[in-house]
PDB file of N, CA and C in Angstrom:
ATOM      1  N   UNK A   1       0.910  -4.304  -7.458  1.00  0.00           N
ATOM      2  CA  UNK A   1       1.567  -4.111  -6.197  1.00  0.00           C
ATOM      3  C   UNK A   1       0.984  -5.097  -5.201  1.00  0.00           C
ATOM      4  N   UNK A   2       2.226  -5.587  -4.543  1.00  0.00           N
ATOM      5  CA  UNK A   2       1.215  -6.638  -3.716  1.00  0.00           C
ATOM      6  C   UNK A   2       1.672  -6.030  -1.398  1.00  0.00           C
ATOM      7  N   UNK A   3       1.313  -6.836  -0.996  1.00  0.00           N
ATOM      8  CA  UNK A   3       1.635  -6.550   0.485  1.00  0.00           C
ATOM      9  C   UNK A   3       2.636  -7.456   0.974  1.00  0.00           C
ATOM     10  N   UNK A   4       3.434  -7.626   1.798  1.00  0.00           N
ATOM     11  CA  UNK A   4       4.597  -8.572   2.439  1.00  0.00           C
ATOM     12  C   UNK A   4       3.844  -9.849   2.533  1.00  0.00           C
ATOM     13  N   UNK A   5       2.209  -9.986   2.426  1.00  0.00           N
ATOM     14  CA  UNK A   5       1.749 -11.529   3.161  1.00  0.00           C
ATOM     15  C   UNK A   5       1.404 -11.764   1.477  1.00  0.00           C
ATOM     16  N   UNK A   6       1.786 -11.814   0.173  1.00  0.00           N
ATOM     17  CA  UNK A   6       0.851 -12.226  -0.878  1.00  0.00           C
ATOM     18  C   UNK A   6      -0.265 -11.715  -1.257  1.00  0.00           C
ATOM     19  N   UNK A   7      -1.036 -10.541  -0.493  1.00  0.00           N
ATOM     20  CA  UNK A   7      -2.306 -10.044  -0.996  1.00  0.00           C
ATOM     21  C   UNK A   7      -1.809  -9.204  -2.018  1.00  0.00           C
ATOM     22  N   UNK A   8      -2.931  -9.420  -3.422  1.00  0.00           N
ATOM     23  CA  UNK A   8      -2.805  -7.620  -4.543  1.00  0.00           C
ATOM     24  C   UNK A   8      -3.431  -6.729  -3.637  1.00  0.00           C
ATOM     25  N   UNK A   9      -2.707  -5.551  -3.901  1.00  0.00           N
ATOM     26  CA  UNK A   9      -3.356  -4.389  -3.969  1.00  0.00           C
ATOM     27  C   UNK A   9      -4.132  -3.491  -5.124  1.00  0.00           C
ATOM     28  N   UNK A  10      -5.390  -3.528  -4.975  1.00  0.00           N
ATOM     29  CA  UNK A  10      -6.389  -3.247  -6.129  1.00  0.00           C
ATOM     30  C   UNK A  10      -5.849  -1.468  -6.107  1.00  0.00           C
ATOM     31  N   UNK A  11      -6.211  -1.046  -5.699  1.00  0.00           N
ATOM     32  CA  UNK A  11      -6.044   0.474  -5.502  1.00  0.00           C
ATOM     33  C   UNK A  11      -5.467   1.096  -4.341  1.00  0.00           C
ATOM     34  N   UNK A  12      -4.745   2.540  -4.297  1.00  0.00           N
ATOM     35  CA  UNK A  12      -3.166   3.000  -3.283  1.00  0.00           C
ATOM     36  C   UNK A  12      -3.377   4.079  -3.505  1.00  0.00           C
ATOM     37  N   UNK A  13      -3.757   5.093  -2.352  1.00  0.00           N
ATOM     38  CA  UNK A  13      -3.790   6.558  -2.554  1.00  0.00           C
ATOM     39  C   UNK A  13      -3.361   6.371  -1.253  1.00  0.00           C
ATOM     40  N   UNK A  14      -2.137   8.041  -0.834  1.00  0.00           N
ATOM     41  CA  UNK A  14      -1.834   8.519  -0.281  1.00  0.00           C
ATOM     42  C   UNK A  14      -2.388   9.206   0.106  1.00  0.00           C
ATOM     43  N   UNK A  15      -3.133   9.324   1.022  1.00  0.00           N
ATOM     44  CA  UNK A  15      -4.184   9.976   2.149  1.00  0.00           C
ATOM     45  C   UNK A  15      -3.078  11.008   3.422  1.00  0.00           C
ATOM     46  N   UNK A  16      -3.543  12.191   3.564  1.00  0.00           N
ATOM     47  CA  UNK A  16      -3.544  13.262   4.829  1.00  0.00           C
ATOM     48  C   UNK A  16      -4.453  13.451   5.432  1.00  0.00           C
ATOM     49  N   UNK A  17      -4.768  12.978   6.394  1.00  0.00           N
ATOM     50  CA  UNK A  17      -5.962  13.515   7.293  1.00  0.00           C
ATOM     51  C   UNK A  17      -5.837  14.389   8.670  1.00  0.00           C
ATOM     52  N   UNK A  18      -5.850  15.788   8.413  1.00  0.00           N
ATOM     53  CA  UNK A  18      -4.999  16.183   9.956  1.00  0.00           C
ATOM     54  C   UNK A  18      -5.879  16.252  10.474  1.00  0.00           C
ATOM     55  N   UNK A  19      -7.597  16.140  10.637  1.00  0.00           N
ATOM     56  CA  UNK A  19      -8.434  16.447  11.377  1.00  0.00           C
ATOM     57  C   UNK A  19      -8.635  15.165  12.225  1.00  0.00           C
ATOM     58  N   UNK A  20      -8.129  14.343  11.775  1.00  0.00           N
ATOM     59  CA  UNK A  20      -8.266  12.602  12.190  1.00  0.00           C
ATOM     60  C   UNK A  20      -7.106  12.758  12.964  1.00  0.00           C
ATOM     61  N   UNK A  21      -5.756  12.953  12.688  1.00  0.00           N
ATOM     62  CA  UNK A  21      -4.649  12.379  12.781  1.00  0.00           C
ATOM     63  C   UNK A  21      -3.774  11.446  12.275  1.00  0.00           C
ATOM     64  N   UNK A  22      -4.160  11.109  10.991  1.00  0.00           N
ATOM     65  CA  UNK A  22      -3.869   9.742  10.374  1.00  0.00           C
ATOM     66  C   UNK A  22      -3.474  10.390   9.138  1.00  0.00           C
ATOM     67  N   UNK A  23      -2.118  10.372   8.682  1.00  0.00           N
ATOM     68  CA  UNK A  23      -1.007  10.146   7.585  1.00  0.00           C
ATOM     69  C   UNK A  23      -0.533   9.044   6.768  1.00  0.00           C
ATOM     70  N   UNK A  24      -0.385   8.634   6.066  1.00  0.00           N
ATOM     71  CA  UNK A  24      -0.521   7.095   5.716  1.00  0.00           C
ATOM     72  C   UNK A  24      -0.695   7.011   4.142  1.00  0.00           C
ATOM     73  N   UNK A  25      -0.958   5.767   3.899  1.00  0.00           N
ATOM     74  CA  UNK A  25      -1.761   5.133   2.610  1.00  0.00           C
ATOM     75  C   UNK A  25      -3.212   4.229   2.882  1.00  0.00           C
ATOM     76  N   UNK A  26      -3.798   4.399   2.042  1.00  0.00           N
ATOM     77  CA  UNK A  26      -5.193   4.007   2.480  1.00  0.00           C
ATOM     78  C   UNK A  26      -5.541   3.058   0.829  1.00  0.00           C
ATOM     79  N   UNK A  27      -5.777   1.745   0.876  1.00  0.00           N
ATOM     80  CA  UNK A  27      -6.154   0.902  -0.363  1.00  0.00           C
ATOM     81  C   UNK A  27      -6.981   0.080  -0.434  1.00  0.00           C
ATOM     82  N   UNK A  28      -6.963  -0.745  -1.034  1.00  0.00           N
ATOM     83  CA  UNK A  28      -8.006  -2.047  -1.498  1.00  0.00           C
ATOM     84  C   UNK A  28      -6.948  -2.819  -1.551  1.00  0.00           C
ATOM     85  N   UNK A  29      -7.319  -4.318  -0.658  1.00  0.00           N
ATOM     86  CA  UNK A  29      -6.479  -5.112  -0.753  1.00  0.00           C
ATOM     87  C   UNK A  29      -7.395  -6.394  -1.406  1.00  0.00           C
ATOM     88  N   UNK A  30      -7.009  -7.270  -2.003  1.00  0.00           N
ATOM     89  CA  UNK A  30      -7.902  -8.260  -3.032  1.00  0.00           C
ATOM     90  C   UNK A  30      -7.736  -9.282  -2.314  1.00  0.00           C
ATOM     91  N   UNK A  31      -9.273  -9.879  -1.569  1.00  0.00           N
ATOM     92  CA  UNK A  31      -8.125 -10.444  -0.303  1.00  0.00           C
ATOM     93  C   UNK A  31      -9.031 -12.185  -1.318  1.00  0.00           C
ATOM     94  N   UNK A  32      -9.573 -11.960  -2.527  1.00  0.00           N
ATOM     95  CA  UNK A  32     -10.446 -13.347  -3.125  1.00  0.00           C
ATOM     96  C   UNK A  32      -9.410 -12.905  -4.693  1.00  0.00           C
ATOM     97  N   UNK A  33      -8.711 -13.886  -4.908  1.00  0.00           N
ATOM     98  CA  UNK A  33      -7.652 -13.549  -6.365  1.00  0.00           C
ATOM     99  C   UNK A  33      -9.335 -13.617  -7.064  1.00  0.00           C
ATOM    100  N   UNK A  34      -8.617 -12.192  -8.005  1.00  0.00           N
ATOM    101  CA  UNK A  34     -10.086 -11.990  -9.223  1.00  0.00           C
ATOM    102  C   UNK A  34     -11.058 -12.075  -9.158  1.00  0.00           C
ATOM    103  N   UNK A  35     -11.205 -11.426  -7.547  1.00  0.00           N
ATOM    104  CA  UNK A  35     -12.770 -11.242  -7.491  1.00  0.00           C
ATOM    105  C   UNK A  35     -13.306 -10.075  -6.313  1.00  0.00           C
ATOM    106  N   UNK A  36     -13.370  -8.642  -7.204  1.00  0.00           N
ATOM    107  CA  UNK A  36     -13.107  -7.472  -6.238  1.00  0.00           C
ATOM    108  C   UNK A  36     -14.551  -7.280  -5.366  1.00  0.00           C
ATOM    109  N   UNK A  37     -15.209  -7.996  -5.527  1.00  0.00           N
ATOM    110  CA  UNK A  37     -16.768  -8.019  -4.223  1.00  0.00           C
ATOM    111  C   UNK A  37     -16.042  -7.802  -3.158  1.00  0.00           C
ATOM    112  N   UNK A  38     -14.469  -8.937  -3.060  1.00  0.00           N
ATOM    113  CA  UNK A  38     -14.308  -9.301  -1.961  1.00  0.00           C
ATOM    114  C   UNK A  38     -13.691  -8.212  -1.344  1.00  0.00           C
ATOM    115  N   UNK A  39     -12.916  -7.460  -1.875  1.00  0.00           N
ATOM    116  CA  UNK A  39     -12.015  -6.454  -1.620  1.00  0.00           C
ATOM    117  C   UNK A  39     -11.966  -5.774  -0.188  1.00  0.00           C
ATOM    118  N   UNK A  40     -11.030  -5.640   0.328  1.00  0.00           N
ATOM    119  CA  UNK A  40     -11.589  -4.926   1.787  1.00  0.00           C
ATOM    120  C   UNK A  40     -10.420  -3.864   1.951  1.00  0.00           C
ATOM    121  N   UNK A  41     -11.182  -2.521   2.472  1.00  0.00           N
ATOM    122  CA  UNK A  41     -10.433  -1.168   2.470  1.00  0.00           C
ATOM    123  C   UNK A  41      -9.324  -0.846   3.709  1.00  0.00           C
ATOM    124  N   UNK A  42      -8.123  -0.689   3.720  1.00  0.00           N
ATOM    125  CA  UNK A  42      -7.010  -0.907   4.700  1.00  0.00           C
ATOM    126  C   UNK A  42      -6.184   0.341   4.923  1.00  0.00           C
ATOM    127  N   UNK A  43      -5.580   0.547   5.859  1.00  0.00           N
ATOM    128  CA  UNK A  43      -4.711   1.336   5.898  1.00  0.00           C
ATOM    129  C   UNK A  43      -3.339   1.134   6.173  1.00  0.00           C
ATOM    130  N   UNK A  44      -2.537   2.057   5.723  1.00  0.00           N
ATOM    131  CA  UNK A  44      -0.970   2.078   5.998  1.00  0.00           C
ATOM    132  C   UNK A  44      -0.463   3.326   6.452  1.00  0.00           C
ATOM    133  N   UNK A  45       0.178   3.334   7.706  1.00  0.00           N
ATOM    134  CA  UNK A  45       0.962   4.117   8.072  1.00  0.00           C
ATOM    135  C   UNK A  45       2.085   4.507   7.440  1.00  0.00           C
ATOM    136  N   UNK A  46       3.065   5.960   7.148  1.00  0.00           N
ATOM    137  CA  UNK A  46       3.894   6.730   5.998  1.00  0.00           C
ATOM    138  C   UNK A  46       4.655   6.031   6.180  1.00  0.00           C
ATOM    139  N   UNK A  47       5.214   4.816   7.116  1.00  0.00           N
ATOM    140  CA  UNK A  47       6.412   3.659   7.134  1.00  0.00           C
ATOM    141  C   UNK A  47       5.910   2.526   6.180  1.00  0.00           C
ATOM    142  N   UNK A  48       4.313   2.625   5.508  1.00  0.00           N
ATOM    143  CA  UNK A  48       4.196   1.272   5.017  1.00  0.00           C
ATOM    144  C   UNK A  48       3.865   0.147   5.575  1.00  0.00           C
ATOM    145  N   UNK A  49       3.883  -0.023   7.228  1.00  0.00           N
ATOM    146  CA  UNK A  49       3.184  -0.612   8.074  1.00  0.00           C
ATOM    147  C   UNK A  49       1.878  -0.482   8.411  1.00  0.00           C
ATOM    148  N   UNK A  50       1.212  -1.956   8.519  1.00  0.00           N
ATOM    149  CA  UNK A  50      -0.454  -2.189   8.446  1.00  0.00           C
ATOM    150  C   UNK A  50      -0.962  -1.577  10.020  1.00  0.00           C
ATOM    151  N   UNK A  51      -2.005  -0.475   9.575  1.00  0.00           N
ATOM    152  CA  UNK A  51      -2.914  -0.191  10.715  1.00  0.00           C
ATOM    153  C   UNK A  51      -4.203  -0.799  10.814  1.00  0.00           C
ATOM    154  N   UNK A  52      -3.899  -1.887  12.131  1.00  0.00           N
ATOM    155  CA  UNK A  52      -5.376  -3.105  12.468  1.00  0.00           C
ATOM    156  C   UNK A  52      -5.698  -3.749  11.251  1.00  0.00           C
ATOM    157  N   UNK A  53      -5.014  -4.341  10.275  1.00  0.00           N
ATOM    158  CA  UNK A  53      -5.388  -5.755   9.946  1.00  0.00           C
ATOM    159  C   UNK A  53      -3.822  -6.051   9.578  1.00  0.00           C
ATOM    160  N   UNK A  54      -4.212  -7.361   9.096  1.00  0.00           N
ATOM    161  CA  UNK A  54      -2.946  -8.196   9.172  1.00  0.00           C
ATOM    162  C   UNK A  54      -2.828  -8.514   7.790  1.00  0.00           C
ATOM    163  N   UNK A  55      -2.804  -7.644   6.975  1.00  0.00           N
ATOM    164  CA  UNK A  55      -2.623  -8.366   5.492  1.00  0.00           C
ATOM    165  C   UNK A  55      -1.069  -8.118   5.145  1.00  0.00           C
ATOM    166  N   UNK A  56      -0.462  -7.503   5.736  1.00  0.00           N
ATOM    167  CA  UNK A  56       0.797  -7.122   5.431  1.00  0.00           C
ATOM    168  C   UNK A  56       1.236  -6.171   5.127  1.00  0.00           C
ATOM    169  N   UNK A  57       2.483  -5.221   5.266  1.00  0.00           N
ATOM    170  CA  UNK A  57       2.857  -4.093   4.421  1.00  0.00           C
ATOM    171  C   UNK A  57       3.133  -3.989   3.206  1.00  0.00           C
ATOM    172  N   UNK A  58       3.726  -2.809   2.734  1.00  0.00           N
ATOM    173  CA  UNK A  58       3.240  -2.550   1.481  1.00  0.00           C
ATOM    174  C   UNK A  58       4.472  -3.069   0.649  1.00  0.00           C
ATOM    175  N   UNK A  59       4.936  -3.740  -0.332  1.00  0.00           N
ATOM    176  CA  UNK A  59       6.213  -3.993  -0.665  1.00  0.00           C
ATOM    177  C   UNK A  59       6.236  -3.180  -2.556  1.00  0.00           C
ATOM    178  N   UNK A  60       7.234  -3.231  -2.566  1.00  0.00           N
ATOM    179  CA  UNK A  60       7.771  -2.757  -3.958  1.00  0.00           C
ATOM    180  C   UNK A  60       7.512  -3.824  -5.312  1.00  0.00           C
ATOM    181  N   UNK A  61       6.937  -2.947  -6.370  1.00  0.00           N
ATOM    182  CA  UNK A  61       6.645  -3.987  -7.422  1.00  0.00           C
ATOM    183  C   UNK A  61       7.933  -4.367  -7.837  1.00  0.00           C
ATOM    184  N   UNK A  62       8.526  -5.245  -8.359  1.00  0.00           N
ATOM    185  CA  UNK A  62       9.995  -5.880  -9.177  1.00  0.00           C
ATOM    186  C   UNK A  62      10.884  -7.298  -8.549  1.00  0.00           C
ATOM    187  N   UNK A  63      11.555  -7.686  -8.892  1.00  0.00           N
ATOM    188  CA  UNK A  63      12.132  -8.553  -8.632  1.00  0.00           C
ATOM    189  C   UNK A  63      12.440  -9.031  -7.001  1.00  0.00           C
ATOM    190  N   UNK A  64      12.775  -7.968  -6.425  1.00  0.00           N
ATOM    191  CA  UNK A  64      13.044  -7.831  -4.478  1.00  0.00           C
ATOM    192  C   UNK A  64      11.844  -7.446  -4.182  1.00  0.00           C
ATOM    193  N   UNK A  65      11.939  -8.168  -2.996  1.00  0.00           N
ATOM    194  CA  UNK A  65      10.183  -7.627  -2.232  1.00  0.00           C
ATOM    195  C   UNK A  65      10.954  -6.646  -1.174  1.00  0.00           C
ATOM    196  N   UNK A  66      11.080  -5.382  -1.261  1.00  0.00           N
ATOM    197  CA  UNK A  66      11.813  -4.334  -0.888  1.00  0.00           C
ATOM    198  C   UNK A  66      10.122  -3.916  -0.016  1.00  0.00           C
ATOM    199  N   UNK A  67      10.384  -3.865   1.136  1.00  0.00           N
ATOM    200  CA  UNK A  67       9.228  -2.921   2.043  1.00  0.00           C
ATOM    201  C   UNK A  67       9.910  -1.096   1.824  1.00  0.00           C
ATOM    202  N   UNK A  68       8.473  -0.637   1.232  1.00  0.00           N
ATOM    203  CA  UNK A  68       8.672   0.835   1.186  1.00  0.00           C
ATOM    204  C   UNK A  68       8.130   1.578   2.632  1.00  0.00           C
ATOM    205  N   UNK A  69       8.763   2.689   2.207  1.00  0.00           N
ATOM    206  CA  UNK A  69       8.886   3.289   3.385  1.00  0.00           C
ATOM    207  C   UNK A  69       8.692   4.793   3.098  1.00  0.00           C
ATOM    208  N   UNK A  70       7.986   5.357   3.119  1.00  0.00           N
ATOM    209  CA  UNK A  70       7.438   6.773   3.542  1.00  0.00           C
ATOM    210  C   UNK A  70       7.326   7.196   2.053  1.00  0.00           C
ATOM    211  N   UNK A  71       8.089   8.142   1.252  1.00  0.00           N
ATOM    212  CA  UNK A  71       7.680   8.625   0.111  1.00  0.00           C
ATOM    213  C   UNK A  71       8.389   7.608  -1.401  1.00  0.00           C
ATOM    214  N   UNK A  72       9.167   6.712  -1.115  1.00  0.00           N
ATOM    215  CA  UNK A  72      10.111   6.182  -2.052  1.00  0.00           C
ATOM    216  C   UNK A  72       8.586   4.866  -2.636  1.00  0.00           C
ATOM    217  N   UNK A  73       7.882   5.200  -2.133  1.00  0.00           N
ATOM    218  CA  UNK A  73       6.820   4.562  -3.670  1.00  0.00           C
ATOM    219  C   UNK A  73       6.930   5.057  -4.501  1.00  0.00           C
ATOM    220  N   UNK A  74       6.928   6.144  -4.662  1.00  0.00           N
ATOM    221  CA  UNK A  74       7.099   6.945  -6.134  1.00  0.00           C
ATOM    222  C   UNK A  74       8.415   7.609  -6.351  1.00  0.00           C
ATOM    223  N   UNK A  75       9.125   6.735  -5.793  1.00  0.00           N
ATOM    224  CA  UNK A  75      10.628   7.412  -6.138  1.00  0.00           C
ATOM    225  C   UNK A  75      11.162   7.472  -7.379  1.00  0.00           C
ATOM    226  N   UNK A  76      10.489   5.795  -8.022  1.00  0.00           N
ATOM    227  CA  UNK A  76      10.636   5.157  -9.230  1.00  0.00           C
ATOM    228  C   UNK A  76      10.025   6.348 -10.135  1.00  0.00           C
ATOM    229  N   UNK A  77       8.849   6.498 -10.052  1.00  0.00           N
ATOM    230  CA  UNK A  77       8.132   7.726 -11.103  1.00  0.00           C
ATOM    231  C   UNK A  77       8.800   8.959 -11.291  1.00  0.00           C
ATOM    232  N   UNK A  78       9.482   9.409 -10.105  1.00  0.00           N
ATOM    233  CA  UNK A  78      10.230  10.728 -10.090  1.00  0.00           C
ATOM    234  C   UNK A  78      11.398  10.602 -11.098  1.00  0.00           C
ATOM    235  N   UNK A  79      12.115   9.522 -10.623  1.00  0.00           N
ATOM    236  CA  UNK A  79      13.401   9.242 -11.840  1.00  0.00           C
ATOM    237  C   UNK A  79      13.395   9.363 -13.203  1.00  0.00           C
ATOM    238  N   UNK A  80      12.286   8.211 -13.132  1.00  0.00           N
ATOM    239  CA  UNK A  80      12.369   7.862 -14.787  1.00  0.00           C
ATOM    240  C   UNK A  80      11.454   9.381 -15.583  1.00  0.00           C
ATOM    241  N   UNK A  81      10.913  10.140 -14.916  1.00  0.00           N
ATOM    242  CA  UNK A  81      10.276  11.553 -15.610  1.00  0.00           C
ATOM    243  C   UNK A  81      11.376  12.778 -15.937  1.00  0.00           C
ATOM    244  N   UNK A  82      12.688  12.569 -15.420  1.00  0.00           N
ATOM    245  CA  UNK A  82      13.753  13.203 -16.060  1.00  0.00           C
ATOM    246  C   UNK A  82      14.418  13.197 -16.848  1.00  0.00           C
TER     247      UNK A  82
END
């Protein structure tokens, strides 16, 4: 999975935090290709839009760089499990 600017995303959990206030996705973005020292920890708001850094939002793995948006990351997983 990568972000709208070219960064991988190493790791993508969907985070709730109501004691914070912050709903979102929370990851590792690979900001050195193949080399996770570099890795730096980011957040995304449930639209998929970057909170305070600029690496980009979150886009869809496949052919279209489709920006996701709230739960349809795993829309794909829901389908194909029926």
């Amino acid at each position: 999975m990568k972000t709208s600017k070219g960064y991988q995303i190493a790791y993508l959990s969907r985070c709730t935090y109501q004691t914070q206030g912050f709903e979102g996705f929370s990851g590792r973005v690979r900001v050195v290709s193949d080399d996770p020292y570099y890795d730096v920890v980011v957040r995304w708001d449930s639209n998929s839009q970057p909170i305070g850094h600029d690496y980009g939002a979150i886009v869809r793995k496949g052919s279209r760089a489709e920006v996701v948006t709230g739960f349809n990351l795993f829309s794909d997983l829901i389908r194909g499990s029926k």
